[in-house]
N, C-alpha and C. Protein backbone atom coordinates (compact mmCIF):
# COMPACT_ATOMS: atom_id res chain seq x y z
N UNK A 1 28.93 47.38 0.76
CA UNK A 1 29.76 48.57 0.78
C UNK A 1 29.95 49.06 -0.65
N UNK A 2 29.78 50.24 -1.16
CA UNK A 2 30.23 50.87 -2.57
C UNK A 2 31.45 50.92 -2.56
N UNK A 3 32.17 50.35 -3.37
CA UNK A 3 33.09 50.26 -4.24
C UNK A 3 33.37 51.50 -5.29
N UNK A 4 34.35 52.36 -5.22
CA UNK A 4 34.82 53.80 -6.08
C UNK A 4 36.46 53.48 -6.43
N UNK A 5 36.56 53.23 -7.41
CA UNK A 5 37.52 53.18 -7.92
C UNK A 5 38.37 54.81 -8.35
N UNK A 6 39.17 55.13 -7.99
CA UNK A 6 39.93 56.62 -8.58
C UNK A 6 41.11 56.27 -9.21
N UNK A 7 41.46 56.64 -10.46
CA UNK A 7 42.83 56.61 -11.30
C UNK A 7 43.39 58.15 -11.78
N UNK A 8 44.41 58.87 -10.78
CA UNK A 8 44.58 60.15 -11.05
C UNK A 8 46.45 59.99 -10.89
N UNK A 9 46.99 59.88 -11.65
CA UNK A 9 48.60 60.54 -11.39
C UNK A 9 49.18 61.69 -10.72
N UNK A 10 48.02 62.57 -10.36
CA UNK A 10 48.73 63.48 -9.17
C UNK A 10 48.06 62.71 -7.70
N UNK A 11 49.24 62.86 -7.22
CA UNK A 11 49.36 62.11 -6.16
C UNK A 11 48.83 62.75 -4.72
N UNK A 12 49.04 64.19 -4.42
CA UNK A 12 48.45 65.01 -3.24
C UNK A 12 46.76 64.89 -3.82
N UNK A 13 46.61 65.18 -4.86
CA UNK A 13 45.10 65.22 -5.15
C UNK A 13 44.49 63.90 -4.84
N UNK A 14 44.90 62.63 -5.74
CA UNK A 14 44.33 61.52 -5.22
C UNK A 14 44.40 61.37 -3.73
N UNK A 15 45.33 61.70 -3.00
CA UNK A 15 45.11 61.33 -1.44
C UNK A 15 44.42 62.11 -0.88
N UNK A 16 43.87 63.60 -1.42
CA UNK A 16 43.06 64.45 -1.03
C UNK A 16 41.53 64.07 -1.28
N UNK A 17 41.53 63.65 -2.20
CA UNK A 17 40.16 63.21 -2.67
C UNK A 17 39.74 61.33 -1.80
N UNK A 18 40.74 60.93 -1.67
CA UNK A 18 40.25 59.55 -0.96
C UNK A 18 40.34 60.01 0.27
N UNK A 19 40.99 60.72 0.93
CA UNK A 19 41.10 60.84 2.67
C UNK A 19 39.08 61.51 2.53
N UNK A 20 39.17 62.57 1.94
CA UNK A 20 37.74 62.92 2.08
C UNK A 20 36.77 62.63 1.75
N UNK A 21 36.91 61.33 0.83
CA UNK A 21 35.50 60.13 0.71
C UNK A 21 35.39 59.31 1.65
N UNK A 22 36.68 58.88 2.43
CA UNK A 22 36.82 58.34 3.74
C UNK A 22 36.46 58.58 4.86
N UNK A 23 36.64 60.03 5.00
CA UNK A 23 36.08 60.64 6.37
C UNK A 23 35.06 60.96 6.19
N UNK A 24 34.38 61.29 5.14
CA UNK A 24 32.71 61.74 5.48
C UNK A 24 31.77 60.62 4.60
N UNK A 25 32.32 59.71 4.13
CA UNK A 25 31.56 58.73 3.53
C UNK A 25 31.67 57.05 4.16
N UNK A 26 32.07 56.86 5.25
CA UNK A 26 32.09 55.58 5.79
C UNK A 26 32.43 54.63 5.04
N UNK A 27 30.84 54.53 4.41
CA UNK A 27 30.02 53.10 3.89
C UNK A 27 30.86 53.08 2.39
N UNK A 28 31.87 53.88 2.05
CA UNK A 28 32.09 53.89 0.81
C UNK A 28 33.64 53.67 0.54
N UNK A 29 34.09 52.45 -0.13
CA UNK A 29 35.31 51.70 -0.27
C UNK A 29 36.17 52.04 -0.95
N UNK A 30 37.06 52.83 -0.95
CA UNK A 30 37.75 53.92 -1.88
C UNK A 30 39.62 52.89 -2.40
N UNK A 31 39.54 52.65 -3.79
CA UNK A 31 40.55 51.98 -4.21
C UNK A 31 41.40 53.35 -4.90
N UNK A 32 42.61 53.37 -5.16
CA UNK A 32 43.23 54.40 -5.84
C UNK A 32 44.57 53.48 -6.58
N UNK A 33 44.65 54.76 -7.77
CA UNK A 33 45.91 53.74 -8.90
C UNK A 33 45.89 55.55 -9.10
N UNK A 34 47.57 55.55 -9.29
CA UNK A 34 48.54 56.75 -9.37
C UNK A 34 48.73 56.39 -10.98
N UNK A 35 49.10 55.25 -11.23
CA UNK A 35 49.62 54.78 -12.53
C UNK A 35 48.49 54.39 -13.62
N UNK A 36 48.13 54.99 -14.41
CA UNK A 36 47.04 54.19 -15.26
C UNK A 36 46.63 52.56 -15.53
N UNK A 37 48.03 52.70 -15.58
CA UNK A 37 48.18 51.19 -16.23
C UNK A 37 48.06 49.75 -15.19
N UNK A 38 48.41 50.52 -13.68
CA UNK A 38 47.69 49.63 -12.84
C UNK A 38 45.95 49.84 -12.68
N UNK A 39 45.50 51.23 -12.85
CA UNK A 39 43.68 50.94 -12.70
C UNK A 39 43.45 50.38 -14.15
N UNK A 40 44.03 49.85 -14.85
CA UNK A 40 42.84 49.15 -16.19
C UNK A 40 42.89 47.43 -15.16
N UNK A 41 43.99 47.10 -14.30
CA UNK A 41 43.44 46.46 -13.96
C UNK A 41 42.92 46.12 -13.17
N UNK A 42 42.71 47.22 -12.48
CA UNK A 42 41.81 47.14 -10.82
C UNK A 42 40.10 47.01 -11.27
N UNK A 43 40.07 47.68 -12.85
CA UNK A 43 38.96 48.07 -13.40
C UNK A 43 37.71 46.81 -13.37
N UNK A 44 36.44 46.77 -12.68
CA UNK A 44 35.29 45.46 -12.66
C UNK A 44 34.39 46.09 -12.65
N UNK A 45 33.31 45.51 -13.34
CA UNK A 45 31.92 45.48 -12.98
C UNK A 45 31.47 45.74 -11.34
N UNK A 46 32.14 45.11 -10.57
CA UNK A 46 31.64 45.14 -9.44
C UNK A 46 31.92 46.47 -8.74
N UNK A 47 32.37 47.93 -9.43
CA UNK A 47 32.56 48.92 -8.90
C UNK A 47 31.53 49.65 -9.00
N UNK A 48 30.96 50.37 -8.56
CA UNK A 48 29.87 51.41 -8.16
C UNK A 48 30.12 52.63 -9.14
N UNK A 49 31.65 53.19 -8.95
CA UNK A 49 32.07 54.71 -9.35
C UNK A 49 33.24 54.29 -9.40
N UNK A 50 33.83 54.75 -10.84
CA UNK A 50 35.01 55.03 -11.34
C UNK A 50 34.65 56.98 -11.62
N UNK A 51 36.46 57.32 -10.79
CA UNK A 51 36.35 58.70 -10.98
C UNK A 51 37.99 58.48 -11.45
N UNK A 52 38.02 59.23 -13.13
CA UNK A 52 39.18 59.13 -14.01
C UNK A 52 40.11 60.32 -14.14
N UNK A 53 41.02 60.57 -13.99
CA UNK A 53 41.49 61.76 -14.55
C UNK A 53 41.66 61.71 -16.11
N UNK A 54 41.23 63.14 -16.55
CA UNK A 54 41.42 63.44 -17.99
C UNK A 54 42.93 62.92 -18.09
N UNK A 55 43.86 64.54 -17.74
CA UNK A 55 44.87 64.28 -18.29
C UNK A 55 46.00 63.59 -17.44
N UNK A 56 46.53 62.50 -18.22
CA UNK A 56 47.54 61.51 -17.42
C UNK A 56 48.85 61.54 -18.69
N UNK A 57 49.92 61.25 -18.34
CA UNK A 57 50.82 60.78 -19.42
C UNK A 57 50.61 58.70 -19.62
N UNK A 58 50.94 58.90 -20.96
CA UNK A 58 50.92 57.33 -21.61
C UNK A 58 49.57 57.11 -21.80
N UNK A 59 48.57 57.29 -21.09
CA UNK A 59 47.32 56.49 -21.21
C UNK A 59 46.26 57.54 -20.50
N UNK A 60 46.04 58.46 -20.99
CA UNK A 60 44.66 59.40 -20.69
C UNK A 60 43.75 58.74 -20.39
N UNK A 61 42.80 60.22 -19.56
CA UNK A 61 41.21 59.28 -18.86
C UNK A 61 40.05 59.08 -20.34
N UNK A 62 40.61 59.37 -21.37
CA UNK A 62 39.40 59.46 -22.49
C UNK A 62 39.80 57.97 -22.91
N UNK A 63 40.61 57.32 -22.98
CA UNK A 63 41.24 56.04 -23.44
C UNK A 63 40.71 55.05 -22.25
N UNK A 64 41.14 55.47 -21.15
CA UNK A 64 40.69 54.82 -19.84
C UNK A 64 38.84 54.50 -20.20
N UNK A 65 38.23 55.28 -20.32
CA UNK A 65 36.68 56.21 -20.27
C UNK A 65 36.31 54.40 -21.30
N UNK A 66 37.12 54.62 -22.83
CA UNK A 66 36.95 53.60 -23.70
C UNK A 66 37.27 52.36 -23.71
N UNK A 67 38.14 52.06 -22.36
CA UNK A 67 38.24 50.76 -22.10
C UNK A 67 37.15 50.43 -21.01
N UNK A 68 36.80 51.13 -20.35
CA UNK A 68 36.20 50.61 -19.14
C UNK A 68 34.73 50.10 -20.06
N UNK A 69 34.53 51.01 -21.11
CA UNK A 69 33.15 50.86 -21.41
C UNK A 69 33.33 49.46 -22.46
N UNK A 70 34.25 49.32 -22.88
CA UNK A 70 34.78 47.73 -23.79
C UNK A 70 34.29 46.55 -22.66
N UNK A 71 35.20 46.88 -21.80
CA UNK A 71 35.07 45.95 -20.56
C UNK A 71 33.71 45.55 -20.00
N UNK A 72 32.17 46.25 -20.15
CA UNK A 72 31.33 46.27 -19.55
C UNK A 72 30.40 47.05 -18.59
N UNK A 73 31.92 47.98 -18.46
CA UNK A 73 31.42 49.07 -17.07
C UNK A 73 30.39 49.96 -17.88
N UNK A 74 29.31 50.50 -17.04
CA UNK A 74 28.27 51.01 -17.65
C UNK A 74 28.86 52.26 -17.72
N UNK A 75 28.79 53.41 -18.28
CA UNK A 75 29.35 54.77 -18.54
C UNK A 75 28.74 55.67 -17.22
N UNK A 76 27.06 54.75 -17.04
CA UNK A 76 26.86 56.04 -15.95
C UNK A 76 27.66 55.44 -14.81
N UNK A 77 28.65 55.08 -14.35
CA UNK A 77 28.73 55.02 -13.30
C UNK A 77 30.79 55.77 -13.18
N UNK A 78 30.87 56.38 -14.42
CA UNK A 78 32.36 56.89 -15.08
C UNK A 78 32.18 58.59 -14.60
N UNK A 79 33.17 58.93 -13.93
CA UNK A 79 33.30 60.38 -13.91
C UNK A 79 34.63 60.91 -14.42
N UNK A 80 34.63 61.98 -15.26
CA UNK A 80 35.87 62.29 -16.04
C UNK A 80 36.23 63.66 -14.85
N UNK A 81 37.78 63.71 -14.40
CA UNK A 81 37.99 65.22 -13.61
C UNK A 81 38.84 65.77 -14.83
N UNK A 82 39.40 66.46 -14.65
CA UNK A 82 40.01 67.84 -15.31
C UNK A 82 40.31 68.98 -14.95
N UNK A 83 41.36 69.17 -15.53
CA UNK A 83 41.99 70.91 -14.82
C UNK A 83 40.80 71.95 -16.22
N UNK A 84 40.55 71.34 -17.10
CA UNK A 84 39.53 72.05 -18.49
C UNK A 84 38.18 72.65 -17.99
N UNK A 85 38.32 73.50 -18.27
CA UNK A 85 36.75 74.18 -17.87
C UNK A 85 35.55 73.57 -18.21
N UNK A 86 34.24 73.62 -17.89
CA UNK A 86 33.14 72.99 -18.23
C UNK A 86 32.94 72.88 -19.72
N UNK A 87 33.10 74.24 -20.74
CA UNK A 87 33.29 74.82 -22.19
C UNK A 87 33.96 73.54 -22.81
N UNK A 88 34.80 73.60 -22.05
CA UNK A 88 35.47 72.44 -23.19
C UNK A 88 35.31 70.79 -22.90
N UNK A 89 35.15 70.83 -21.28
CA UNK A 89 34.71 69.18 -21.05
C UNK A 89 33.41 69.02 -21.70
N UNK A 90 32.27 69.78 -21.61
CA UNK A 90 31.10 69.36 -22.33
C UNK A 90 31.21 68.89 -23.70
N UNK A 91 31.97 69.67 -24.51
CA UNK A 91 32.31 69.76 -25.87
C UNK A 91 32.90 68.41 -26.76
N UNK A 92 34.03 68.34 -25.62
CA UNK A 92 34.51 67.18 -26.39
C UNK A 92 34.03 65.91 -25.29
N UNK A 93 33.26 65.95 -24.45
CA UNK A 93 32.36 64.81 -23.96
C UNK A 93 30.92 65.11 -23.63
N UNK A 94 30.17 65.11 -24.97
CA UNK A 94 28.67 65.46 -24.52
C UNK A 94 27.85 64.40 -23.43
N UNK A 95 26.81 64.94 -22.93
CA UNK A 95 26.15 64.24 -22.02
C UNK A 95 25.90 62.67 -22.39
N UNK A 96 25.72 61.68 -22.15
CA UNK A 96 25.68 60.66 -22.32
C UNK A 96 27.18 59.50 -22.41
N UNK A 97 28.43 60.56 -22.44
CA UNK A 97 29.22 60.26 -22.54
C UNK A 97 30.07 58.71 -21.21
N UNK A 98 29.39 59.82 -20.36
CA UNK A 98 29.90 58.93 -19.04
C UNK A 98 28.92 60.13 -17.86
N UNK A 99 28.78 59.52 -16.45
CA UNK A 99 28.34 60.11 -15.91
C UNK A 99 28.33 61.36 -15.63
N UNK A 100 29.56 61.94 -15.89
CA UNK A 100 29.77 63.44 -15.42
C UNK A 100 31.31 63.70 -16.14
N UNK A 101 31.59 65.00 -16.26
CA UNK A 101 32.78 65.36 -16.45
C UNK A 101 32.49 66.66 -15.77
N UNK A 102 33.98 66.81 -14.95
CA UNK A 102 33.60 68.16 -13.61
C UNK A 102 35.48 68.39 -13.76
N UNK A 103 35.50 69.81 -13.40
CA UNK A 103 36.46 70.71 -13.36
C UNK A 103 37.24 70.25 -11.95
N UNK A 104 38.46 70.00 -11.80
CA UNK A 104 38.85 69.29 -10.52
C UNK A 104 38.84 70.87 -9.26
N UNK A 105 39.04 71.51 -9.93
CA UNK A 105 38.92 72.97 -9.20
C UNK A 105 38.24 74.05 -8.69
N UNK A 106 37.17 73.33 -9.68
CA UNK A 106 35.88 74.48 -9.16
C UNK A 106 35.12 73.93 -8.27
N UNK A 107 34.95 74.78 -7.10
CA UNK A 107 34.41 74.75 -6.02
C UNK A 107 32.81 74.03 -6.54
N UNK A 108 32.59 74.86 -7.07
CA UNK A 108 30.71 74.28 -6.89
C UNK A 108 30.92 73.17 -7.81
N UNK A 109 31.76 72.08 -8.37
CA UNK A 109 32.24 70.96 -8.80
C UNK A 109 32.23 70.03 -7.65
N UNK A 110 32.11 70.27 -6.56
CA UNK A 110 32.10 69.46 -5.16
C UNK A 110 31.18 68.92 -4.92
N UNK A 111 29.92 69.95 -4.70
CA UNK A 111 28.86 69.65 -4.75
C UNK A 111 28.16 68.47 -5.41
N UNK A 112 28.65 68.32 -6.68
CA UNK A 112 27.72 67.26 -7.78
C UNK A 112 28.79 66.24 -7.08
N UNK A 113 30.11 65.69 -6.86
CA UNK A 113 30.72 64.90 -6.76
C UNK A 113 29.79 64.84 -4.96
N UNK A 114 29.57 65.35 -3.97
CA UNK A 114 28.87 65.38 -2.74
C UNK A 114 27.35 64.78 -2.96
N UNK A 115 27.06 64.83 -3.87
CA UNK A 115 25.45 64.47 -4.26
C UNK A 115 25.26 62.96 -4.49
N UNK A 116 26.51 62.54 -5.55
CA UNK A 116 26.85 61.24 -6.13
C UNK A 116 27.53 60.19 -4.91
N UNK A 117 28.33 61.31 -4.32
CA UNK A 117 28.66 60.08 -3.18
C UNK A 117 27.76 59.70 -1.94
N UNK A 118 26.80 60.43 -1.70
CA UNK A 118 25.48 60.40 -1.08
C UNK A 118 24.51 59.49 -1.46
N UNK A 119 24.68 59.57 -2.45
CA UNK A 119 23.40 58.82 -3.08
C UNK A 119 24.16 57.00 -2.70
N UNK A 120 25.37 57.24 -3.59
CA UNK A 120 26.10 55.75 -3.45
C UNK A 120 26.03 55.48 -1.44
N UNK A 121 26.38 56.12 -0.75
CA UNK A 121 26.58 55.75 0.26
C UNK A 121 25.09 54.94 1.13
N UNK A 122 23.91 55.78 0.86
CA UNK A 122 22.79 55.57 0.94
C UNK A 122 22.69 53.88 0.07
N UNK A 123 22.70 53.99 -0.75
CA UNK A 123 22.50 52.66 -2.08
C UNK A 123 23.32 51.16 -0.88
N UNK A 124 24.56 51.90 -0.62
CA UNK A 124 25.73 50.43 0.24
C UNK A 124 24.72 50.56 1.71
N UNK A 125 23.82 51.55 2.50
CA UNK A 125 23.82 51.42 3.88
C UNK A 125 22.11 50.58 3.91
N UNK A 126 21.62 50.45 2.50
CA UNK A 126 20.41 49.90 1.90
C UNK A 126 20.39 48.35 2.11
């Protein structure tokens, strides 16, 4: 089963985003932390997809982004969200950074997050 870890402090969004990896992704094991400071330690190797929120109070997803990668976690498997437009997520996280950084709002932002959980779901039904 894929393992997706999510660490977002808004709370309707995180339950919005796990109810709908749930219902259309089965095969795919959805953990959630509201609090930062509980996902550094939910944080393993053995996760598939970490999806971070940028902005959090106390402990941001760019800090998060730099521990996970201390820890071992490979970057491609890190997605940064954000209320920041593409302009500025690219900017201050160029490609290579972590797998993706996507606008939590923009519609055709679904899509690439729909592609990635496809692929993972395929990878766990393998």
């Amino acid at each position: 089963m894929g393992k997706i870890l999510i660490i977002d402090d808004d709370e309707s969004f995180l339950h919005l985003l796990s109810s709908y990896i749930e219902h259309y992704y089965p095969l795919l094991k959805v953990q959630t932390c509201k609090n930062p400071l509980h996902g550094l330690k939910a944080m393993s190797q053995e996760l598939d997809l970490m999806i971070i929120d940028l902005e959090m109070p106390h402990l941001d997803g760019a800090k998060l982004l730099k521990y996970a990668a201390e820890k071992g976690i490979s970057k491609s498997r890190i997605i940064l969200l954000s209320n920041h437009d593409a302009d500025y997520l690219h900017e201050h996280f160029p490609m290579g950074t972590c797998l993706a950084v996507l606008n939590k709002f923009e519609a055709g932002q679904k899509a690439v997050l729909d592609m990635i959980f496809t692929s993972l779901e395929k990878k766990a039904a393998g």
